[in-house]
N, C-alpha and C. Protein backbone atom coordinates (compact mmCIF):
# COMPACT_ATOMS: atom_id res chain seq x y z
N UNK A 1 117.28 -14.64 126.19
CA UNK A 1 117.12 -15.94 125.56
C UNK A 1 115.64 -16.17 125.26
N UNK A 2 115.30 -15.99 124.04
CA UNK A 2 113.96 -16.49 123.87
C UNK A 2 113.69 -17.69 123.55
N UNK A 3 112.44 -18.06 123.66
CA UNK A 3 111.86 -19.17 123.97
C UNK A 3 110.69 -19.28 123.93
N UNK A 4 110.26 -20.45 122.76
CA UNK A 4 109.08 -20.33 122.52
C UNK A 4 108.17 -21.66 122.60
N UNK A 5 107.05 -21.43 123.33
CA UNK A 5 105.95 -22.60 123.77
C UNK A 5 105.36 -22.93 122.32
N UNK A 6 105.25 -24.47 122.45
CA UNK A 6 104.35 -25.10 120.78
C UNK A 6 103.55 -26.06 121.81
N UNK A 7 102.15 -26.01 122.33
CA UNK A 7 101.58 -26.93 122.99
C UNK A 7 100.37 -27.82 121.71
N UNK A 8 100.00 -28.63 122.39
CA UNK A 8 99.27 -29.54 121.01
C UNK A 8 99.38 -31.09 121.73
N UNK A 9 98.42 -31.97 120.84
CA UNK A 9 97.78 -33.49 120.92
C UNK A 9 99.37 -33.88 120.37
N UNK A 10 99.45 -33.49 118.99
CA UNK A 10 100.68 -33.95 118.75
C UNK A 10 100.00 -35.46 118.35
N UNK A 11 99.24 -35.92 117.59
CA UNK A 11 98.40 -37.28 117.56
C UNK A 11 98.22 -37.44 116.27
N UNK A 12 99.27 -37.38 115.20
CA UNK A 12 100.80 -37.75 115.52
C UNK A 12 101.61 -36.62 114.89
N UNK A 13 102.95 -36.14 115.90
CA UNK A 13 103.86 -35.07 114.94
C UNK A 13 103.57 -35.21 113.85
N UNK A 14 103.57 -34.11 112.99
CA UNK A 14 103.70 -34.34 111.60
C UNK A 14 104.92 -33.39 110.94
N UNK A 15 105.35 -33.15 109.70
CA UNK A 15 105.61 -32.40 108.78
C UNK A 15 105.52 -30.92 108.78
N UNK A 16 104.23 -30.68 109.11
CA UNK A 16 103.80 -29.60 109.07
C UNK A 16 104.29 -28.93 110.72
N UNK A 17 103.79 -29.73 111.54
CA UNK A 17 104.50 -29.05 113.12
C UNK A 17 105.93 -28.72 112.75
N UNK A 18 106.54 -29.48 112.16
CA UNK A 18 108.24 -29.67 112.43
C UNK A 18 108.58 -28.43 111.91
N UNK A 19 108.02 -28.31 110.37
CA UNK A 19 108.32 -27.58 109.28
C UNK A 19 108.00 -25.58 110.00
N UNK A 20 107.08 -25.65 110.46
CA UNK A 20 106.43 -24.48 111.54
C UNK A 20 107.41 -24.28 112.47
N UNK A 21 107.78 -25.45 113.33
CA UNK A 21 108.53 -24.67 114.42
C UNK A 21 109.85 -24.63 113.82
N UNK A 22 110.40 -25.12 113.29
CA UNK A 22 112.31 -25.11 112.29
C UNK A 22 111.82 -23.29 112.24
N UNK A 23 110.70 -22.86 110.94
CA UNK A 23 110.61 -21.95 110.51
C UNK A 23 110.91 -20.66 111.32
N UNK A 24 109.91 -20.95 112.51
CA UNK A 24 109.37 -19.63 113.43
C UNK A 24 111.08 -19.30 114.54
N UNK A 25 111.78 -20.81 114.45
CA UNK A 25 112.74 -20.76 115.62
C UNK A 25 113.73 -19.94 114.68
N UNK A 26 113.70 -19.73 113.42
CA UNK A 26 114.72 -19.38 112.49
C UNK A 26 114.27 -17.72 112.36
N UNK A 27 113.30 -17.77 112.11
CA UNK A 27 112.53 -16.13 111.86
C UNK A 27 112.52 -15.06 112.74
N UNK A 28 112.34 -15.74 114.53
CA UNK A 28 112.31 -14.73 115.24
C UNK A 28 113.39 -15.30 116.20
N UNK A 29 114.56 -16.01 115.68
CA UNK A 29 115.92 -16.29 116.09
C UNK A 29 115.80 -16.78 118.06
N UNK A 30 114.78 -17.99 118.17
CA UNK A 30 114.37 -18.80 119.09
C UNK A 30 115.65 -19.00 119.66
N UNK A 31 115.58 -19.56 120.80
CA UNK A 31 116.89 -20.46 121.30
C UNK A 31 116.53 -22.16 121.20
N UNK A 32 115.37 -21.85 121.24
CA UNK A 32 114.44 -23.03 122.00
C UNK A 32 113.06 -23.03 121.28
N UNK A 33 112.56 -23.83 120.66
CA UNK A 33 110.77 -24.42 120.51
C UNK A 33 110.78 -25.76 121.28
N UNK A 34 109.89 -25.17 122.65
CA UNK A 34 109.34 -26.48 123.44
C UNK A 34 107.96 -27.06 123.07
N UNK A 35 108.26 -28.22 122.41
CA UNK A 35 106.77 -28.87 122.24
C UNK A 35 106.34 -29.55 123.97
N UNK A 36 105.12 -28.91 123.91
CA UNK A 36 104.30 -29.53 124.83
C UNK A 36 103.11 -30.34 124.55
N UNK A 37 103.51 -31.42 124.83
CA UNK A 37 102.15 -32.56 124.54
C UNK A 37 101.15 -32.15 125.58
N UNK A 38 99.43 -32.07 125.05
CA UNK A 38 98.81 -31.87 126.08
C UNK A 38 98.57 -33.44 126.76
N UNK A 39 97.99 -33.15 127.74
CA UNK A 39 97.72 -34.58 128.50
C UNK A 39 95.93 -34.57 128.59
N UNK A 40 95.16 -33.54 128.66
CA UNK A 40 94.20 -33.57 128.56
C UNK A 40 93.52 -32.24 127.95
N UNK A 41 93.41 -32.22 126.57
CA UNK A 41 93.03 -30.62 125.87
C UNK A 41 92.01 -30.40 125.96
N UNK A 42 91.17 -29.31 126.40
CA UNK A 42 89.92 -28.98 126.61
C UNK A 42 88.80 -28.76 125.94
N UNK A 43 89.62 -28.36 124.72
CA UNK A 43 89.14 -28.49 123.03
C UNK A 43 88.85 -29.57 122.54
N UNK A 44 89.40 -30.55 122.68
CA UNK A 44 89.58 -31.43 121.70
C UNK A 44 88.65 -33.10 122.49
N UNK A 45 88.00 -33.38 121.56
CA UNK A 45 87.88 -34.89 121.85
C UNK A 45 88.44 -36.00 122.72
N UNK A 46 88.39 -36.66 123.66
CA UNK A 46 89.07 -37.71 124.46
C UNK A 46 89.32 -38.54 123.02
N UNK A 47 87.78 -39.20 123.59
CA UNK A 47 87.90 -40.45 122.82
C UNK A 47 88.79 -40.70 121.86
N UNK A 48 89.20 -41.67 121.26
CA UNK A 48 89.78 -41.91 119.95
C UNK A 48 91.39 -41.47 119.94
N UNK A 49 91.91 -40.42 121.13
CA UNK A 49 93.13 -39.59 121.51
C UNK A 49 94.23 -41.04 121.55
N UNK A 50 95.43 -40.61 121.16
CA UNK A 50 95.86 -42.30 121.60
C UNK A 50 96.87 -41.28 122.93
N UNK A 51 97.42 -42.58 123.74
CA UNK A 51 97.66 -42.77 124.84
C UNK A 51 99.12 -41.54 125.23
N UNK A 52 99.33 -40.62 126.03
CA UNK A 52 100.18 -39.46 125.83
C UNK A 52 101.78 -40.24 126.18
N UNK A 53 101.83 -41.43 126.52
CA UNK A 53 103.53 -42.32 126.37
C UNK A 53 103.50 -42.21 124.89
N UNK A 54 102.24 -42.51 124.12
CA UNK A 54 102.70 -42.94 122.53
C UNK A 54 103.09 -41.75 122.25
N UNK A 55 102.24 -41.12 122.19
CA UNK A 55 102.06 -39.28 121.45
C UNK A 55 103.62 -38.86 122.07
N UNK A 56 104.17 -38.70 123.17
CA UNK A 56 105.45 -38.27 123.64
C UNK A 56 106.51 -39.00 122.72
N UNK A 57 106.58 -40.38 122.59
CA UNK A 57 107.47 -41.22 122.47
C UNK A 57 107.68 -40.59 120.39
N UNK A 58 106.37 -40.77 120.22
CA UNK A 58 106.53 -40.18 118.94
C UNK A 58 107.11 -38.86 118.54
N UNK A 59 107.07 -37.94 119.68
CA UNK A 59 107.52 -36.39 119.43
C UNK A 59 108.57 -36.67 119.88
N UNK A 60 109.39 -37.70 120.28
CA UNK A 60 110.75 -37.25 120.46
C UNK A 60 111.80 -38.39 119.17
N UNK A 61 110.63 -39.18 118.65
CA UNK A 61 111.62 -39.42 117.25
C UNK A 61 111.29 -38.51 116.43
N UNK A 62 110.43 -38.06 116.40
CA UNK A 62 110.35 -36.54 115.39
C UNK A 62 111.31 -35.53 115.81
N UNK A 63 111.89 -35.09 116.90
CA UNK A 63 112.48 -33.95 117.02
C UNK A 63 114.17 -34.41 117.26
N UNK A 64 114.23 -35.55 117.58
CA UNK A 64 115.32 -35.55 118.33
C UNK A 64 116.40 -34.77 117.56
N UNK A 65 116.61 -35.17 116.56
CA UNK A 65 117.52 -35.22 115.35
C UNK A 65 117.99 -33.03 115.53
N UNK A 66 117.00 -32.40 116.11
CA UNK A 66 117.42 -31.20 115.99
C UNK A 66 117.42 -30.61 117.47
N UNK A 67 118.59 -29.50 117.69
CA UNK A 67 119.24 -29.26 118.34
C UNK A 67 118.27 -27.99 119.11
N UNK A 68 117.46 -27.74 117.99
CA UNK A 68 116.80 -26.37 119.03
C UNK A 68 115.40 -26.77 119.36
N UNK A 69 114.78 -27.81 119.07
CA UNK A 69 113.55 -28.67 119.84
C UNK A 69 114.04 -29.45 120.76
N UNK A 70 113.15 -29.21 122.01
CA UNK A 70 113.08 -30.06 123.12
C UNK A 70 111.54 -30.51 123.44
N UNK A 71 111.35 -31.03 124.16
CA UNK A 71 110.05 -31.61 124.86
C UNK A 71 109.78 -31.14 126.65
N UNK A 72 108.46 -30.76 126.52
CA UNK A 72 108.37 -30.85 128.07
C UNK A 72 107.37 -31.64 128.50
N UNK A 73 107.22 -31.87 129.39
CA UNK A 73 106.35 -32.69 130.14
C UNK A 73 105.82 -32.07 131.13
N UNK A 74 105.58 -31.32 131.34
CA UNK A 74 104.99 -29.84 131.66
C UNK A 74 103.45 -30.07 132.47
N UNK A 75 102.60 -30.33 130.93
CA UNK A 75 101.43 -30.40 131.22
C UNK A 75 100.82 -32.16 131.70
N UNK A 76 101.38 -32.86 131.52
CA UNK A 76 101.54 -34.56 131.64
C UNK A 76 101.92 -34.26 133.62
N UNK A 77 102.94 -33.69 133.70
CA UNK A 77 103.61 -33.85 135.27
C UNK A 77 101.85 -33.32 135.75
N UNK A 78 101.78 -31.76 135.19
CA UNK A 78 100.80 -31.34 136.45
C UNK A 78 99.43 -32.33 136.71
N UNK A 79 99.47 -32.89 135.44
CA UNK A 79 97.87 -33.76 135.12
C UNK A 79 96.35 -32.75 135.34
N UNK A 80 94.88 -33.36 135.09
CA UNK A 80 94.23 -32.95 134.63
C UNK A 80 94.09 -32.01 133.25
N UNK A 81 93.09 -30.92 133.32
CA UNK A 81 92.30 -30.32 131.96
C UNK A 81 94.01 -29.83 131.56
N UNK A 82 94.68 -29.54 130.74
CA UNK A 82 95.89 -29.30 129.68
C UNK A 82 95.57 -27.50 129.39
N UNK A 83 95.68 -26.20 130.41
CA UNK A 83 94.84 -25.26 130.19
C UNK A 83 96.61 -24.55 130.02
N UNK A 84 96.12 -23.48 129.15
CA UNK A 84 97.59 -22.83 128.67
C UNK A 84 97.89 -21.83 129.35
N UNK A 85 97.19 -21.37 130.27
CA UNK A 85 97.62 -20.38 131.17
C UNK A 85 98.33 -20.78 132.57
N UNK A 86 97.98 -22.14 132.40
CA UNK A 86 98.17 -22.77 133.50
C UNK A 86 99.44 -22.80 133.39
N UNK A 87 100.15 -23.75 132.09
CA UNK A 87 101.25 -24.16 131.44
C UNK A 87 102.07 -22.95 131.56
N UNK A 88 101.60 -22.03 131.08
CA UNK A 88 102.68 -20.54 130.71
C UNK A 88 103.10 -19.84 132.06
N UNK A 89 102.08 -20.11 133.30
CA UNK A 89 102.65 -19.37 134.62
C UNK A 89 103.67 -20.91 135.26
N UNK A 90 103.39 -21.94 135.27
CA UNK A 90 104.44 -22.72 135.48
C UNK A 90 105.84 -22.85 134.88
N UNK A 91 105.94 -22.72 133.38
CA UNK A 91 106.79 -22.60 132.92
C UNK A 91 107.91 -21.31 133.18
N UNK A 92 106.97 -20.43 133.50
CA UNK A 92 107.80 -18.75 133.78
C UNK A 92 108.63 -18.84 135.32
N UNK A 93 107.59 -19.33 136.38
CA UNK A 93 108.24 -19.66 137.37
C UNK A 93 109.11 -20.98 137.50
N UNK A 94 109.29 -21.63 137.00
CA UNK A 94 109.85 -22.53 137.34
C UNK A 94 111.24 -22.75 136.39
N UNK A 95 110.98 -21.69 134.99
CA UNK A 95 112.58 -21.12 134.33
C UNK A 95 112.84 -19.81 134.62
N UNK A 96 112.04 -19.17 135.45
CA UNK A 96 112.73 -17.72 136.23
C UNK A 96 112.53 -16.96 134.71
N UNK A 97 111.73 -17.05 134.06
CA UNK A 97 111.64 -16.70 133.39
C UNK A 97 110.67 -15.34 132.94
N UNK A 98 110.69 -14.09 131.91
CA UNK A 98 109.57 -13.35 131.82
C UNK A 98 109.02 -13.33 130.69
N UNK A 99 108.37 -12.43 130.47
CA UNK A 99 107.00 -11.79 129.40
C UNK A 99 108.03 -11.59 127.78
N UNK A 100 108.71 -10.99 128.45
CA UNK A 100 109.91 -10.28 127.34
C UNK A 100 110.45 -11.80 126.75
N UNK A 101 110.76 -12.86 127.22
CA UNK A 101 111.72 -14.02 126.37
C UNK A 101 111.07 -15.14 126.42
N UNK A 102 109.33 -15.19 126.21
CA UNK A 102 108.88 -15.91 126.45
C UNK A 102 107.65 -15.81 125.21
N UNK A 103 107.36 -16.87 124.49
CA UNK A 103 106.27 -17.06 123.63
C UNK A 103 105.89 -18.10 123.57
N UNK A 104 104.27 -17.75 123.41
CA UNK A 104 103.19 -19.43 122.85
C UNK A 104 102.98 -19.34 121.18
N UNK A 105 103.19 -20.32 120.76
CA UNK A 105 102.88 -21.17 119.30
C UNK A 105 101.75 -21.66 119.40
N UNK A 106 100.56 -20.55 118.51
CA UNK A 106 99.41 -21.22 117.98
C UNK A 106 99.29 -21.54 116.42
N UNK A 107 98.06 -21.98 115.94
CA UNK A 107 98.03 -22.09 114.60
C UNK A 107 96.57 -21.28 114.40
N UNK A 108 96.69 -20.30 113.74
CA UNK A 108 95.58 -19.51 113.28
C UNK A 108 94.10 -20.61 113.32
N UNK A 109 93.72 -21.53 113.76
CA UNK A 109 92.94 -22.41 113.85
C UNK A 109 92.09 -22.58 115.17
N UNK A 110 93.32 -22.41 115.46
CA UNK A 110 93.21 -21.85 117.37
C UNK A 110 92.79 -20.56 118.04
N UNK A 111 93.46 -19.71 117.32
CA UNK A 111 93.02 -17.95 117.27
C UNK A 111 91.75 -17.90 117.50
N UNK A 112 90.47 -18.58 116.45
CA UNK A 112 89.09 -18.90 116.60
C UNK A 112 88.85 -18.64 117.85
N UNK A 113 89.34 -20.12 118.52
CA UNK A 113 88.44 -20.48 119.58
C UNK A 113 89.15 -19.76 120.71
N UNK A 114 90.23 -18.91 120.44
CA UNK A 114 91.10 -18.34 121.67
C UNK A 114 90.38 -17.90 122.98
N UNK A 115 89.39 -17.06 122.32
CA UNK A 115 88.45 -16.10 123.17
C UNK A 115 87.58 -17.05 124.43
N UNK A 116 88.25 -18.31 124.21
CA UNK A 116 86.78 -19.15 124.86
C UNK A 116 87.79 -20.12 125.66
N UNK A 117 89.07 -19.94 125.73
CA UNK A 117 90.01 -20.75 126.01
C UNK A 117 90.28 -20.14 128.05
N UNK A 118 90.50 -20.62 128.58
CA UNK A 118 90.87 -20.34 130.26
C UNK A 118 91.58 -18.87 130.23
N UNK A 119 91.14 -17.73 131.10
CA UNK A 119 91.73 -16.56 131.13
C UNK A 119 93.02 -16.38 129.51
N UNK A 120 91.86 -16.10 128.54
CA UNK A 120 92.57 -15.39 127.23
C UNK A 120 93.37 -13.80 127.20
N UNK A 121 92.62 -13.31 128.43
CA UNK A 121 93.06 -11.91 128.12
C UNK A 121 94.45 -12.14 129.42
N UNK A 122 94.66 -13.47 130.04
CA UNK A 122 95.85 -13.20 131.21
C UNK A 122 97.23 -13.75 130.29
N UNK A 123 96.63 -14.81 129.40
CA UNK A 123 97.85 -15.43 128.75
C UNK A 123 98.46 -14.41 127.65
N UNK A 124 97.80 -12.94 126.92
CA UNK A 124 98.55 -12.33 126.15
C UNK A 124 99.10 -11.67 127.37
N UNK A 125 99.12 -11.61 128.69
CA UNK A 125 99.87 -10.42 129.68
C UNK A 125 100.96 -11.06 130.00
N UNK A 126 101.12 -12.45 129.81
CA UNK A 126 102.25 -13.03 130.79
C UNK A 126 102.86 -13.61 129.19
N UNK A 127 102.65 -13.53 127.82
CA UNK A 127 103.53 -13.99 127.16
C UNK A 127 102.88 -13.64 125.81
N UNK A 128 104.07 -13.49 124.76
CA UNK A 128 104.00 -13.02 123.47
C UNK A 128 102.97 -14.27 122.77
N UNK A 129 101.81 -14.01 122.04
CA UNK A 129 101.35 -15.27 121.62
C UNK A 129 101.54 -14.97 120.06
N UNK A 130 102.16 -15.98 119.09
CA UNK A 130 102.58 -15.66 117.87
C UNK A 130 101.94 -16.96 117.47
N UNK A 131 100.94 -16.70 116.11
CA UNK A 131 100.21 -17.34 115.13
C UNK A 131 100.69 -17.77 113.96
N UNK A 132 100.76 -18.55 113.94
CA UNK A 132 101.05 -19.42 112.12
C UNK A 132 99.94 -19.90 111.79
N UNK A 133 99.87 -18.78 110.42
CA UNK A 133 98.59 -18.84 109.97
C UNK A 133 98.31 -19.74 109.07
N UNK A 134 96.87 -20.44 108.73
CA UNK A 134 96.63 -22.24 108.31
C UNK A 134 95.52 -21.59 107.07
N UNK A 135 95.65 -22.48 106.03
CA UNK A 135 95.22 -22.01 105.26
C UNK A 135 93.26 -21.34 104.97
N UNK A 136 92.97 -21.16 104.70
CA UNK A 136 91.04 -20.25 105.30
C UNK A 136 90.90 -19.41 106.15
N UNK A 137 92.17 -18.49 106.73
CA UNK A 137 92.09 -17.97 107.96
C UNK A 137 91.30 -17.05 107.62
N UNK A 138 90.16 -16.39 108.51
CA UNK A 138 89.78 -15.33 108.36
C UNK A 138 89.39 -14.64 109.85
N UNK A 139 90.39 -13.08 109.77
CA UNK A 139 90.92 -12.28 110.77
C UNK A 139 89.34 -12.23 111.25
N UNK A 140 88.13 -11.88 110.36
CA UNK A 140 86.80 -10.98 110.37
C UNK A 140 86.11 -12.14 112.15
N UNK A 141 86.70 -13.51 111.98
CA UNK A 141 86.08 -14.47 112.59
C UNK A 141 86.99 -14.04 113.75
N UNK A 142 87.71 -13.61 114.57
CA UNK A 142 88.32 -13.20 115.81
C UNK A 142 88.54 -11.86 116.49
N UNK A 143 87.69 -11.91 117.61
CA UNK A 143 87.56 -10.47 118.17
C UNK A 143 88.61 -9.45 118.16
N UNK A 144 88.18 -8.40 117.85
CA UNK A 144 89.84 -7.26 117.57
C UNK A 144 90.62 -7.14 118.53
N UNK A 145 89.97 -7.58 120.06
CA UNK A 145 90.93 -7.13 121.02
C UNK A 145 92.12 -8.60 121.18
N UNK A 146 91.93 -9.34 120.91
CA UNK A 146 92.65 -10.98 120.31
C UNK A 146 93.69 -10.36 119.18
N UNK A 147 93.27 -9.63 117.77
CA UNK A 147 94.10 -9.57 116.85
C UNK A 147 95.24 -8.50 117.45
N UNK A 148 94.54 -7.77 118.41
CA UNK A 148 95.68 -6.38 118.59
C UNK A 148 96.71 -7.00 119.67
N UNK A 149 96.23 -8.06 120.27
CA UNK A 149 97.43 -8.44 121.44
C UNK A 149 98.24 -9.78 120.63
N UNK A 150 98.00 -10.36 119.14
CA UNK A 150 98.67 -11.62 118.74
C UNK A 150 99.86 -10.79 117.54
N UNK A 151 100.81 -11.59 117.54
CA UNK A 151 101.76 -11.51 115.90
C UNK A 151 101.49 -12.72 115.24
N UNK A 152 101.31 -12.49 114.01
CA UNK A 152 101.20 -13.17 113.04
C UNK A 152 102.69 -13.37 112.34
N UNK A 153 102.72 -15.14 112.21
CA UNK A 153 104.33 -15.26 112.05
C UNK A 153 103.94 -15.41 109.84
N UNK A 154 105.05 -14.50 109.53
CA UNK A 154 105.09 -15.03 108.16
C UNK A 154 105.98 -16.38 107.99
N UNK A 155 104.91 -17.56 107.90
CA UNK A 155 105.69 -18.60 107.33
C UNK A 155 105.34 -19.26 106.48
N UNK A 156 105.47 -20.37 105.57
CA UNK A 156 105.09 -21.04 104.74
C UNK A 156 104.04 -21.99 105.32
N UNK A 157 103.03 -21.62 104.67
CA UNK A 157 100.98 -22.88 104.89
C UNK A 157 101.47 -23.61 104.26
N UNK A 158 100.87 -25.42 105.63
CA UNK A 158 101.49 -26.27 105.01
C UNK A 158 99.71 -26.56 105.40
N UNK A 159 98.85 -27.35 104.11
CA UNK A 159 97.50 -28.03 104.64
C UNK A 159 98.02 -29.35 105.03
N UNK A 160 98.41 -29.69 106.40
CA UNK A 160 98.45 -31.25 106.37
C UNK A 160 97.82 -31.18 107.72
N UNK A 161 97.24 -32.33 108.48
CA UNK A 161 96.84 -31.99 110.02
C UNK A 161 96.96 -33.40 110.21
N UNK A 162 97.12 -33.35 111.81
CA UNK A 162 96.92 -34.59 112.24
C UNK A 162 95.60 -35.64 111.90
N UNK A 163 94.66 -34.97 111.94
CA UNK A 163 93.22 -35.57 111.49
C UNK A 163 93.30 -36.21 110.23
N UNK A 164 93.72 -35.02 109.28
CA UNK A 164 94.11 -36.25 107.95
C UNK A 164 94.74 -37.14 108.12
N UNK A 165 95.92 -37.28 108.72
CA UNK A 165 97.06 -38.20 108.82
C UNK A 165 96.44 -39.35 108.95
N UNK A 166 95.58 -39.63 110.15
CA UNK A 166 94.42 -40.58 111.33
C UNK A 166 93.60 -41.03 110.04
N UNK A 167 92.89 -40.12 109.52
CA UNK A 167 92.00 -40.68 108.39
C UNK A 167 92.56 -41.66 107.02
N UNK A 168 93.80 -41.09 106.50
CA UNK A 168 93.93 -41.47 105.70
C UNK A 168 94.91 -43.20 106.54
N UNK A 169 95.50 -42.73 107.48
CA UNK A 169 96.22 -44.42 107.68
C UNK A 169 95.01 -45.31 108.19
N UNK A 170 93.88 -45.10 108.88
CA UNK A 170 92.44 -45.89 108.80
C UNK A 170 92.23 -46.37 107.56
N UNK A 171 92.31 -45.46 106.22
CA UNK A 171 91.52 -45.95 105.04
C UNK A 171 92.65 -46.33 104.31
N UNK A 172 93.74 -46.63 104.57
CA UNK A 172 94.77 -47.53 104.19
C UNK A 172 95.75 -47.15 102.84
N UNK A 173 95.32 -45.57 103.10
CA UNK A 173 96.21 -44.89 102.38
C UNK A 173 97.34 -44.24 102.77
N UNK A 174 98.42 -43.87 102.24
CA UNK A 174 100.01 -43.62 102.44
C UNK A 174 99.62 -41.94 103.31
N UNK A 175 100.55 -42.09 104.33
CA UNK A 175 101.09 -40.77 104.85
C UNK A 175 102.27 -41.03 104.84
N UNK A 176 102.86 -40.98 103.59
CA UNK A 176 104.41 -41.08 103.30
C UNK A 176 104.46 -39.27 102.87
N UNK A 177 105.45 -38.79 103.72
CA UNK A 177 106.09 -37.19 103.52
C UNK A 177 104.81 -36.50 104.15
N UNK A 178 104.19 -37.27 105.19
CA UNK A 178 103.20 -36.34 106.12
C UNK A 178 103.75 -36.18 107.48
N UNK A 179 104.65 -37.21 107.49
CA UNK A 179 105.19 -37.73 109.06
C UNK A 179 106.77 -37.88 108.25
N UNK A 180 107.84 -38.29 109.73
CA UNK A 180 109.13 -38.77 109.31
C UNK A 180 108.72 -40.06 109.88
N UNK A 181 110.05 -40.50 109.01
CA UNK A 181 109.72 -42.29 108.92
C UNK A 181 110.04 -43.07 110.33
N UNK A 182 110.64 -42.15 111.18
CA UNK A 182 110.58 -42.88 112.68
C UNK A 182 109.49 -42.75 112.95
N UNK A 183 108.42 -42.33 112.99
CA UNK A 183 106.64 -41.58 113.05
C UNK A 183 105.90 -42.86 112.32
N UNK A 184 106.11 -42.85 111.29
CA UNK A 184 105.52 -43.75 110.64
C UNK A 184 105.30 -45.39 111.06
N UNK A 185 107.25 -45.11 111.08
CA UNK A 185 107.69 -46.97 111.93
C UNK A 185 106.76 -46.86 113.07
N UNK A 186 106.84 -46.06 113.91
CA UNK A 186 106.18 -46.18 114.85
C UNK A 186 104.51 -46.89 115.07
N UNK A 187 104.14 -45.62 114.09
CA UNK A 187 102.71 -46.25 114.29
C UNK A 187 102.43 -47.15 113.73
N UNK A 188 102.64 -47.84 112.62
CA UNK A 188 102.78 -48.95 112.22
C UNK A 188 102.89 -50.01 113.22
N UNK A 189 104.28 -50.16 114.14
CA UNK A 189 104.76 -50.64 115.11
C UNK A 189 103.58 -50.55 116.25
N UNK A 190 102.38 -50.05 116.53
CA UNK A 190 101.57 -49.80 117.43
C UNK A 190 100.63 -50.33 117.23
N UNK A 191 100.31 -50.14 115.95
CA UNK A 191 99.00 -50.38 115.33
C UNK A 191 97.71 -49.11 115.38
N UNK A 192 98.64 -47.99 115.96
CA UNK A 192 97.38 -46.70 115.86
C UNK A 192 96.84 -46.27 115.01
N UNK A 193 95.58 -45.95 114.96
CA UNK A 193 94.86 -44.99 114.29
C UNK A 193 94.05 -46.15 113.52
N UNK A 194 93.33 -47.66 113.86
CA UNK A 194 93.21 -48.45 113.23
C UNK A 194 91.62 -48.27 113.76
């Protein structure tokens, strides 16, 4: 049974996540894409992050509707830094799970900074890491011993990101068909990203 990790801010699902994991769960015949909201990403900015009840609450009107996304709460239960090696040896032990039926979901964006991320060379030993590649990728920018342990998933580049999403509903322009409209209601309903 394979099974594949999608960790991320998720600030806010979009289009493009959904559209990625439908794809990758279809391509390499998934059982399962678990989105994992981080609770604290090591990469990424605090500030400005909205609150991980919203960010959750939002990934599960984005996914509900389909049968092979679930949610974990994974990295939220353990609390502190959101580190993926951390995530991937909890997840293995605690679904009895191995190396062989087990994969992480990055976005070629990530690949970059892989090398600099908490034990990089332990997380390709304990699980398949498969890339969906974002549009500017360039292989030349990631160390060879990174490209020889990742698969690159052929799927359809979507340019949308959460950051735009944030920017453009600040400057009071439409993210209509960036998000689904429970996403939208939502933040609206919140008042995020204001």
């Amino acid at each position: 049974m394979k099974i594949c990790l999608f960790g991320g801010t998720f600030d806010p699902p979009h289009i493009g996540h959904l559209l990625i994991a439908q794809t990758i769960c279809e391509a390499e015949k998934f059982k399962k894409v678990i989105f994992i909201p981080s609770l604290k990403p090591p990469h990424k900015r605090k500030n400005g992050m909205s609150p991980v009840d919203l960010r959750v609450k939002m990934l599960e009107s984005a996914t509900e509707s389909n049968p092979h996304f679930e949610i974990s709460d994974i990295e939220i239960k353990r609390g502190g830094t959101s580190y993926t090696i951390d995530t991937v040896l909890t997840y293995k032990r605690e679904e009895k799970s191995d190396r062989d039926e087990l994969y992480f979901l990055m976005g070629s964006d990530s690949l970059i900074e892989f090398h600099t991320w908490k034990e990089p060379e332990r997380i390709v030993k304990e699980c398949h890491v498969i890339v969906a590649l974002r549009p500017g990728f360039q292989p030349s920018a990631v160390p060879n011993w990174i490209l020889q342990n990742v698969q690159f998933a052929n799927i359809p580049q979507f340019e949308v990101s959460s950051t735009t999403i944030r920017k453009r509903w600040k400057n009071n322009k439409t993210i209509r068909y960036m998000v689904t409209q429970p996403v939208w209601e939502f933040i609206n309903a919140h008042n995020l990203y204001l």
